[in-house]
Protein backbone atom coordinates (compact mmCIF):
# COMPACT_ATOMS: atom_id res chain seq x y z
CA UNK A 1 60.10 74.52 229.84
CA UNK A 2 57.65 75.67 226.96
CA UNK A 3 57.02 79.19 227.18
CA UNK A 4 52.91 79.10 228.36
CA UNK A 5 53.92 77.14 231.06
CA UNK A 6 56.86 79.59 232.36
CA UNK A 7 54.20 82.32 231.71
CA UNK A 8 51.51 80.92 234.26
CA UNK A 9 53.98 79.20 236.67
CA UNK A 10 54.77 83.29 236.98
CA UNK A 11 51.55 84.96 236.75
CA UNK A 12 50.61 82.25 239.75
CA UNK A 13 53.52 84.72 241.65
CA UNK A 14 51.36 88.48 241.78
CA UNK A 15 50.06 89.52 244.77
CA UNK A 16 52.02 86.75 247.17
CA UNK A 17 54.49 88.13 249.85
CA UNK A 18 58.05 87.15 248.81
CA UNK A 19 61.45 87.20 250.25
CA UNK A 20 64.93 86.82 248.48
CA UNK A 21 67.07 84.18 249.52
CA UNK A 22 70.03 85.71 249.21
CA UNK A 23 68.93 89.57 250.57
CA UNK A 24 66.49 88.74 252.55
CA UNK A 25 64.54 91.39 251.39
CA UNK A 26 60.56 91.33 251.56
CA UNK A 27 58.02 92.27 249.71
CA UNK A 28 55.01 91.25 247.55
CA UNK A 29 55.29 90.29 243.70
CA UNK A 30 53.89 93.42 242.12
CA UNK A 31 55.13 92.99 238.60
CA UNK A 32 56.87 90.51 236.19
CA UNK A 33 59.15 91.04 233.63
CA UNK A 34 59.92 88.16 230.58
CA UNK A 35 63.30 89.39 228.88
CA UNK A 36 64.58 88.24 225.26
CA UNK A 37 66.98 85.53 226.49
CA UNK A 38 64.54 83.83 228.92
CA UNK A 39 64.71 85.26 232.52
CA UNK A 40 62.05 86.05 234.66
CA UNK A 41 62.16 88.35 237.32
CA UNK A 42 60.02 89.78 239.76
CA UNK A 43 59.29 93.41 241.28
CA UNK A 44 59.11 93.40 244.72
CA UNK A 45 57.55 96.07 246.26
CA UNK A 46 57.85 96.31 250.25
CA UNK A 47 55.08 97.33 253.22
CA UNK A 48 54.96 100.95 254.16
CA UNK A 49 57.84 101.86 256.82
CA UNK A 50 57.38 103.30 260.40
CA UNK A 51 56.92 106.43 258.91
CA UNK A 52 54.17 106.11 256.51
CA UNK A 53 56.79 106.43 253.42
CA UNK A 54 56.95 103.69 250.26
CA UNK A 55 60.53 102.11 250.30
CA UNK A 56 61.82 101.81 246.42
CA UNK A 57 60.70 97.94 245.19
CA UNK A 58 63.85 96.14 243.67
CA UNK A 59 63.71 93.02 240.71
CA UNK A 60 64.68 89.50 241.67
CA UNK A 61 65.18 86.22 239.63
CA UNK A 62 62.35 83.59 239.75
CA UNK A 63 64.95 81.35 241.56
CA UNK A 64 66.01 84.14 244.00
CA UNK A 65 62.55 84.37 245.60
CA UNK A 66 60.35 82.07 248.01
CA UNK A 67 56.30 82.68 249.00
CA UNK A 68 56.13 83.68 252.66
CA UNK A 69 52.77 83.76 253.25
CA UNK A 70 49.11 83.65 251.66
CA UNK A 71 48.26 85.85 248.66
CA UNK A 72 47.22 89.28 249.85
CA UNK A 73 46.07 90.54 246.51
CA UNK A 74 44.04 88.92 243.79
CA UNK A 75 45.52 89.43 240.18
CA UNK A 76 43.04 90.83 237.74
CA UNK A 77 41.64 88.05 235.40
CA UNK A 78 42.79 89.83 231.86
CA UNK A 79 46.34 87.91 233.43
CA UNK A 80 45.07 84.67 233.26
CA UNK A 81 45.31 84.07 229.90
CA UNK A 82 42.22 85.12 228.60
CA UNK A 83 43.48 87.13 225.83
CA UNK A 84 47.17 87.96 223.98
CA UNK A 85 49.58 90.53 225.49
CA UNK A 86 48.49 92.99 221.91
CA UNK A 87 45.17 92.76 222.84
CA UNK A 88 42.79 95.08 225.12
CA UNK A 89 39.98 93.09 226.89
CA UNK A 90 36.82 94.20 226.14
CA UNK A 91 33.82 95.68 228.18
């Protein structure tokens, strides 16, 4: 897969609620991470708990992870591509 196309098949992830396959774990795709030899994970962050605390997110594997539900965030545009990762978008 060329690299531009893993990158927006990804970005097309923040902001959806997730669950891992194998974990079960739930969450919504906060953050993505490309390492050096080609994997892509996501950061799962999960809903408040019963008692108003922030449970710790946890990273899972592209293929680890299935959409549960609509997008309840919008990404910011500056991720779609409008600009390098070096550069700063502009005001």
């Amino acid at each position: 897969m060329a690299p531009a196309r893993v990158y927006d098949e990804a970005i097309e992830w923040l902001g959806f609620p997730v669950r891992d396959r194998v974990t079960g774990f739930q969450g919504v795709v906060s953050s993505i991470s490309f390492d050096l030899y080609g994997c892509v994970q996501f950061a799962v962050t999960p809903p408040v708990n019963d008692k108003g605390e922030s449970p710790d997110g946890r990273w899972f594997d592209i293929a680890r992870v299935e959409k549960t539900g609509a997008r309840v965030m919008t990404p910011p545009s500056r991720f779609l591509r409008d600009y390098g990762p070096a550069e700063k978008p502009r005001r």
